[in-house]
Protein backbone atom coordinates (compact mmCIF):
# COMPACT_ATOMS: atom_id res chain seq x y z
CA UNK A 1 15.12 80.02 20.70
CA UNK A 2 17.48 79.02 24.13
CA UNK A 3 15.05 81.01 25.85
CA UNK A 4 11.91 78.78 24.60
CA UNK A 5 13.75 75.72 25.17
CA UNK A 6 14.69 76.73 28.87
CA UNK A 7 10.77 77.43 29.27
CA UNK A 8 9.97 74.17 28.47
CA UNK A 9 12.44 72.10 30.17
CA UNK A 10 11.76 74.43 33.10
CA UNK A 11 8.59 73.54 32.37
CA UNK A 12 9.03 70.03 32.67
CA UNK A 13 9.29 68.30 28.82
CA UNK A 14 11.30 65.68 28.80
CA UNK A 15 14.68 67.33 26.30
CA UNK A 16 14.67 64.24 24.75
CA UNK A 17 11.67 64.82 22.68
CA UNK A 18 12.14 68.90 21.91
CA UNK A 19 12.96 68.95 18.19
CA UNK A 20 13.91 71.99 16.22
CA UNK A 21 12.50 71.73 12.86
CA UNK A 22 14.53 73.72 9.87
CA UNK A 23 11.99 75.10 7.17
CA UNK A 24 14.34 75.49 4.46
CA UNK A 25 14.00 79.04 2.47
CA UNK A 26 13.88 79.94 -1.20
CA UNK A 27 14.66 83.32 -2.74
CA UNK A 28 11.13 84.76 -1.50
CA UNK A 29 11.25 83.48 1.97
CA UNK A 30 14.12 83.11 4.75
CA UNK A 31 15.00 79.67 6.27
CA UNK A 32 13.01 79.35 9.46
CA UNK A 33 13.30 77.47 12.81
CA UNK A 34 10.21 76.04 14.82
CA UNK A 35 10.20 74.05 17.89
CA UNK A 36 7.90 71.21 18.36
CA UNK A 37 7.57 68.65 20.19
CA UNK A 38 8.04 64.97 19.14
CA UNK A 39 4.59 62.98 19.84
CA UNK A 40 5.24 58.79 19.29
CA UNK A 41 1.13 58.24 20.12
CA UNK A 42 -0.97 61.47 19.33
CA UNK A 43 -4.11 59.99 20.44
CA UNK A 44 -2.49 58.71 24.03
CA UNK A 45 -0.91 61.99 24.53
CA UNK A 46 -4.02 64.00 23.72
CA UNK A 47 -5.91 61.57 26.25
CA UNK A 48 -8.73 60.33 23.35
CA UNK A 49 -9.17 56.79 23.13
CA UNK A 50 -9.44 55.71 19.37
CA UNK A 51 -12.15 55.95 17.42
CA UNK A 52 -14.32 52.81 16.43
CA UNK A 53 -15.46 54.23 13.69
């Protein structure tokens, strides 16, 4: 996981919006991690304008 999150601030994401998300486990399946990346405006970061519709 360091090493992914020195990719992407080598990579130039700002470290302010890396979060590392816990998936909680139960009996049948570990506890997890998963980076993502914390999006305030999906449709401005993606470039699309809104839809009219």
């Amino acid at each position: 996981m360091r090493a992914q999150l020195r990719r992407l601030r080598e990579a130039g994401v700002d470290g302010s919006v890396i979060r590392i998300d816990t998936l909680c486990g139960r009996l049948v399946l570990p506890t997890t991690y998963r980076l993502s990346r914390f999006v305030t405006d999906p449709g401005r970061e993606s470039g699309h304008e809104g839809s009219d519709h």
